[in-house]
C-alpha atoms as a PDB file:
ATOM      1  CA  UNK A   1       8.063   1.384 -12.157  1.00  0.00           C
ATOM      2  CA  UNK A   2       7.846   2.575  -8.482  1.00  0.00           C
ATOM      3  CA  UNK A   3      10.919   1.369  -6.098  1.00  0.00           C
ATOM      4  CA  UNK A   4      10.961   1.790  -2.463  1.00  0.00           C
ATOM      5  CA  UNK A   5      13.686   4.209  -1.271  1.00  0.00           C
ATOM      6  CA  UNK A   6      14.704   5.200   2.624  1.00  0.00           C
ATOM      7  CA  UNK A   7      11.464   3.954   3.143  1.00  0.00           C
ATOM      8  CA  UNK A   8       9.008   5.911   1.465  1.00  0.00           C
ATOM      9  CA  UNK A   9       7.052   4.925  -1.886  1.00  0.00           C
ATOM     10  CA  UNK A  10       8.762   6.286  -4.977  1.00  0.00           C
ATOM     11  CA  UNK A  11       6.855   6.769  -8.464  1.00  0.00           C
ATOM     12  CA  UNK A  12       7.321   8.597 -11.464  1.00  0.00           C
ATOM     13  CA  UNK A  13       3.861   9.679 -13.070  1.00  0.00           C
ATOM     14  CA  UNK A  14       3.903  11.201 -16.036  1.00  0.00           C
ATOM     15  CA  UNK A  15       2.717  15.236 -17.028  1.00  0.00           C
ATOM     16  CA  UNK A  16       0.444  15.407 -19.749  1.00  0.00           C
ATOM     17  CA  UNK A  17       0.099  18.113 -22.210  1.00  0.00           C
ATOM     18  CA  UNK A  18      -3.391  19.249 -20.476  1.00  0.00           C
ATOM     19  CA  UNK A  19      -1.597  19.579 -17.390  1.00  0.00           C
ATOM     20  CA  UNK A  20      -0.373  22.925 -18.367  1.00  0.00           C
ATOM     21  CA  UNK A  21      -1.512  26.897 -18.288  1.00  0.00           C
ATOM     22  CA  UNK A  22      -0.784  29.030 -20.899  1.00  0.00           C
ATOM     23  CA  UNK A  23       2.029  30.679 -18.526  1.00  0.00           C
ATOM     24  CA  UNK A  24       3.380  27.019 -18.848  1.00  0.00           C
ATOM     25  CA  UNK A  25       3.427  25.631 -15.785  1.00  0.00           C
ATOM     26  CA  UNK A  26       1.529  22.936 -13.831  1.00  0.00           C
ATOM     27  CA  UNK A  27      -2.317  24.112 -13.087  1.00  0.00           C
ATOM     28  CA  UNK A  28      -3.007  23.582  -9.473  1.00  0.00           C
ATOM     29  CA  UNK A  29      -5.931  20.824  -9.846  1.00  0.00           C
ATOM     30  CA  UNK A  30      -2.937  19.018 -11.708  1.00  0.00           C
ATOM     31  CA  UNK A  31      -0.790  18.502  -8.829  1.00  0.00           C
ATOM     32  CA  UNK A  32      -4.217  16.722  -7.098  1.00  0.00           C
ATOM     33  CA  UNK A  33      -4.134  14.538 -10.083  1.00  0.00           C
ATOM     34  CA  UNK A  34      -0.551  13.530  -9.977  1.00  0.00           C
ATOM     35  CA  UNK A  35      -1.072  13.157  -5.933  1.00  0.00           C
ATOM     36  CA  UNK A  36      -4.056  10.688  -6.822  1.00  0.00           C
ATOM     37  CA  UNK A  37      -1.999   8.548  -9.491  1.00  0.00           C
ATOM     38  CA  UNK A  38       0.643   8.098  -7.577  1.00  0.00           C
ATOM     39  CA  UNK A  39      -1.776   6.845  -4.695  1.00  0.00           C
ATOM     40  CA  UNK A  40      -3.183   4.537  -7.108  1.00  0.00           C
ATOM     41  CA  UNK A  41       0.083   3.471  -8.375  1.00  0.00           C
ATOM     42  CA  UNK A  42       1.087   2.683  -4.656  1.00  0.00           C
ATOM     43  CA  UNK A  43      -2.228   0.979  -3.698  1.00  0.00           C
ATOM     44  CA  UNK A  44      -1.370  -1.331  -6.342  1.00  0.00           C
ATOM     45  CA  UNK A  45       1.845  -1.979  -5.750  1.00  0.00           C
ATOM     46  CA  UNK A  46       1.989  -1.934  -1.987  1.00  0.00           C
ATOM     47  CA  UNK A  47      -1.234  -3.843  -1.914  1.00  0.00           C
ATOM     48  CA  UNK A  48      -2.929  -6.015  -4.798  1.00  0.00           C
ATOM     49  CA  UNK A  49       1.055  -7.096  -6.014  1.00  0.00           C
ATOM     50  CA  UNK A  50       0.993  -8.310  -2.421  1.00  0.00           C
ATOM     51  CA  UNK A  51      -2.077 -10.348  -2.617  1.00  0.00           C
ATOM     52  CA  UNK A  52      -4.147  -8.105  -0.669  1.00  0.00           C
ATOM     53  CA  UNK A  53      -7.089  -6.145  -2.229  1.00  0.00           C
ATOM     54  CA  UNK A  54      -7.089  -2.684  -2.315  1.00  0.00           C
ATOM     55  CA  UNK A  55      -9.548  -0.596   0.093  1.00  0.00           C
ATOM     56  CA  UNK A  56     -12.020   1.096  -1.336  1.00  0.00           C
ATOM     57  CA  UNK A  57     -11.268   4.842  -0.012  1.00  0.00           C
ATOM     58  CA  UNK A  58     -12.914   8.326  -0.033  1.00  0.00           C
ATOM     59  CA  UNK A  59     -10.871  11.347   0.611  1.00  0.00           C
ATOM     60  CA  UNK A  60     -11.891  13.153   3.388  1.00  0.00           C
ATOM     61  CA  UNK A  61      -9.417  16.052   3.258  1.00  0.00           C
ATOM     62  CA  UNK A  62      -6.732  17.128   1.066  1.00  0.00           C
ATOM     63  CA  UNK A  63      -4.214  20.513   1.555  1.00  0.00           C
ATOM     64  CA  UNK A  64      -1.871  21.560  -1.146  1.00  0.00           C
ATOM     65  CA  UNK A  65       1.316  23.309  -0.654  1.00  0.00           C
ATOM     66  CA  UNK A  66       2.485  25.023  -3.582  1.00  0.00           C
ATOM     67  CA  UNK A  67       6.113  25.761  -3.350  1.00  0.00           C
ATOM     68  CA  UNK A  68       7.132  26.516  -7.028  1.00  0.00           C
ATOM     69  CA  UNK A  69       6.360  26.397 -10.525  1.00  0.00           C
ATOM     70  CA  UNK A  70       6.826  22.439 -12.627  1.00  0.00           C
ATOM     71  CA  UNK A  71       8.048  23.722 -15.851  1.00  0.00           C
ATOM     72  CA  UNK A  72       7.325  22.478 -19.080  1.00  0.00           C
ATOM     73  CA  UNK A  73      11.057  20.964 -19.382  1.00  0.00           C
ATOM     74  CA  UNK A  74       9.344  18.189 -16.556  1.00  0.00           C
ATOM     75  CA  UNK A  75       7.869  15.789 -18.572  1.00  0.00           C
ATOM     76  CA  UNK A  76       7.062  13.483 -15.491  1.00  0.00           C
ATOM     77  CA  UNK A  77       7.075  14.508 -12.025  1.00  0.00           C
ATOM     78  CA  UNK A  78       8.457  11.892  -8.750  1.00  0.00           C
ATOM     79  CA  UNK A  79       6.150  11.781  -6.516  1.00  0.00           C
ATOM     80  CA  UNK A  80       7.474  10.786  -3.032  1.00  0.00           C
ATOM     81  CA  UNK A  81       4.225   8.850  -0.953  1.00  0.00           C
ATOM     82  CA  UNK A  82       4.166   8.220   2.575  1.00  0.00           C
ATOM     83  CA  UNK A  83       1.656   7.117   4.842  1.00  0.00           C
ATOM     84  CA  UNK A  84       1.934   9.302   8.364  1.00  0.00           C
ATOM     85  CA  UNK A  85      -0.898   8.275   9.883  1.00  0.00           C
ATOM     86  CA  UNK A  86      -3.398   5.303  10.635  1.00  0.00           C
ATOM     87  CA  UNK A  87      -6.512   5.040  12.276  1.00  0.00           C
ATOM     88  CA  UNK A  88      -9.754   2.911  12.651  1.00  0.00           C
ATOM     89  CA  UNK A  89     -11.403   4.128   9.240  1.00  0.00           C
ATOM     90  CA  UNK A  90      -8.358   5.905   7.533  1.00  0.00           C
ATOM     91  CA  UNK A  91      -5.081   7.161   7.414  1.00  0.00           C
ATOM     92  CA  UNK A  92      -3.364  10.194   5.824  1.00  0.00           C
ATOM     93  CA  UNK A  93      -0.391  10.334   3.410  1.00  0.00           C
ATOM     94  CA  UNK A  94       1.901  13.185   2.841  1.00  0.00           C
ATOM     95  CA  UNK A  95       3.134  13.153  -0.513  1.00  0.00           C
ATOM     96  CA  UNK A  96       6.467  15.357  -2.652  1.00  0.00           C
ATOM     97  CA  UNK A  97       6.089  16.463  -5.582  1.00  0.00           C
ATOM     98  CA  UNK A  98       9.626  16.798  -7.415  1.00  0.00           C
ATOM     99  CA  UNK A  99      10.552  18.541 -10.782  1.00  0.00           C
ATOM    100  CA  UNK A 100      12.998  17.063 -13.084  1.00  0.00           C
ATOM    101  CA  UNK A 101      15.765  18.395 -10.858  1.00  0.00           C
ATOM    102  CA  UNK A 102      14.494  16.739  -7.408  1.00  0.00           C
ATOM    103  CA  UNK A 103      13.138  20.187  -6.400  1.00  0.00           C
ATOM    104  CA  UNK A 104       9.861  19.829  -4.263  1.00  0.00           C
ATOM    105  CA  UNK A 105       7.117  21.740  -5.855  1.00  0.00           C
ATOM    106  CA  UNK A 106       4.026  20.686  -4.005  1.00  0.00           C
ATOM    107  CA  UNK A 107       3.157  18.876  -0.753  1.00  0.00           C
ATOM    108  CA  UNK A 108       0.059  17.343  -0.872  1.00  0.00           C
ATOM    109  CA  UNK A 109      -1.641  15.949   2.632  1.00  0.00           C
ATOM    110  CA  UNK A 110      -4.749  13.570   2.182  1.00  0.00           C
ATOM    111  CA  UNK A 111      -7.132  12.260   4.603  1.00  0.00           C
ATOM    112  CA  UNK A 112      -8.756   9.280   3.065  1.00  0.00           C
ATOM    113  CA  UNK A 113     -11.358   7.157   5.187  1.00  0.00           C
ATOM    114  CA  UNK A 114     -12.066   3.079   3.901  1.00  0.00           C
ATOM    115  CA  UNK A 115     -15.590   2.512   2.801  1.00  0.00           C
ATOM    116  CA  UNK A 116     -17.957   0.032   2.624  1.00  0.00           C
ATOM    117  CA  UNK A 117     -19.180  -0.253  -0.938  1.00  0.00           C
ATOM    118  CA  UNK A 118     -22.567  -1.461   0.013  1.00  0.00           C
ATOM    119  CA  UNK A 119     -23.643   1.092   2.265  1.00  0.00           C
ATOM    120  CA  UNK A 120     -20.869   4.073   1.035  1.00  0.00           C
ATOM    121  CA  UNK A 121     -19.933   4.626   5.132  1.00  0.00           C
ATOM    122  CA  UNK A 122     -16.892   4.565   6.175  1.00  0.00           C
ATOM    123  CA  UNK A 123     -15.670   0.826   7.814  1.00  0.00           C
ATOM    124  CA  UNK A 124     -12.664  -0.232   9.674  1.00  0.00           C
ATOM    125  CA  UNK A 125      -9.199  -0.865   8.317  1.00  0.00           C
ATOM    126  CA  UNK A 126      -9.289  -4.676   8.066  1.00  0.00           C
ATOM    127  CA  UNK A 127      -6.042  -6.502   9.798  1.00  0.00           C
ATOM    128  CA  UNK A 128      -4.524  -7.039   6.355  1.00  0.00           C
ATOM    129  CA  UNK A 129      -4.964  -3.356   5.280  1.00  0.00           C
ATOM    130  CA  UNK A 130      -3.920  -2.223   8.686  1.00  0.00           C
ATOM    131  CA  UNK A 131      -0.653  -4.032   7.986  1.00  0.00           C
ATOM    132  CA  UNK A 132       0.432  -2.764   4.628  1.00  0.00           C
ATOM    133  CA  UNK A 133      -0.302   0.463   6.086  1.00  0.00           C
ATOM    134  CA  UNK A 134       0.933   0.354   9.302  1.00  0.00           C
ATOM    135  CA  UNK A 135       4.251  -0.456   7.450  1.00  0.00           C
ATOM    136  CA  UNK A 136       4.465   1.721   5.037  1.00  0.00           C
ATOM    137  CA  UNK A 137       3.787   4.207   7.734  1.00  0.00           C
ATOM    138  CA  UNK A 138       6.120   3.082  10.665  1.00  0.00           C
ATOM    139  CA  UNK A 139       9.242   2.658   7.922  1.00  0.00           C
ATOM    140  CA  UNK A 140       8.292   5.697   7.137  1.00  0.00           C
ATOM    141  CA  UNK A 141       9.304   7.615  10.467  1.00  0.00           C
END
C-alpha cells in the first residue's frame, strides 16, 4: 500500500526474479519498469480511488540516472513519485528509486503527454486531472 509522505507519493513495488543480470543486480530496462508501476500504482491511487478517471498518457521522454547497483538482498524497491511539472497536454514526474536501505539507486524523469484515445493525439489536461496533478505537484515543492 502506497502512503503519502512530506508530500511526495510513496510505493513499494516489488523486484521480480527476471529483474536480475547474471552479475545480480537490477538490469537497466528494470528500473523503467519499476518507474512505470509505481506510476500506475499512483494513477490509481491519486486518481480513480478519488473518483476521477485516469488519463490515458503516452510517454514522451524518459532519462535514467543510474547511481548504484539494487542488489539481490532488495526484494522490493520504494519508489518515491513526484509530479514537477504541468502543462496543457502533460506533465513530468521525477521519481527515486531506493534499495532496501533507503539508498537512491536510480532517478528516473518522464515526460508523459494525455491522449485522446480516439484519435491517439495528444489533448488537454481536463480541470479534474489538472487538479490531482497540480497538487501532487505544488505539495510537492
Amino acid at each position: 500500500m502506497a502512503e503519502e509522505n512530506r508530500n511526495v507519493h510513496i510505493t513499494k513495488v516489488p523486484c521480480r526474479w527476471s529483474d536480475f543480470d547474471r552479475f545480480g543486480h537490477i538490469t537497466n530496462p528494470a528500473y523503467i519498469e519499476l518507474a512505470q508501476e509505481a506510476r500506475q500504482i499512483m494513477a490509481h491511487e491519486e486518481f480513480v480511488e478519488r473518483g476521477v478517471e485516469a488519463a490515458p498518457v503516452f510517454v514522451r521522454k524518459i532519462e535514467v540516472d543510474y547511481l548504484r547497483p539494487i542488489m539481490p538482498d532488495t526484494f522490493a524497491v520504494i519508489v518515491e513519485t513526484q509530479v514537477v511539472e504541468v502543462g496543457r497536454t502533460s506533465f513530468t514526474t521525477r521519481q527515486e528509486i531506493k534499495d532496501l536501505n533507503g539508498t537512491t539507486c536510480a532517478i528516473v524523469e518522464a515526460v508523459q503527454v494525455v491522449i485522446d484515445l480516439k484519435t491517439a493525439r495528444p489533448r488537454a489536461i481536463n480541470d479534474a486531472e489538472l487538479k490531482i496533478l497540480t497538487r501532487v505537484a505544488d505539495s510537492a515543492k
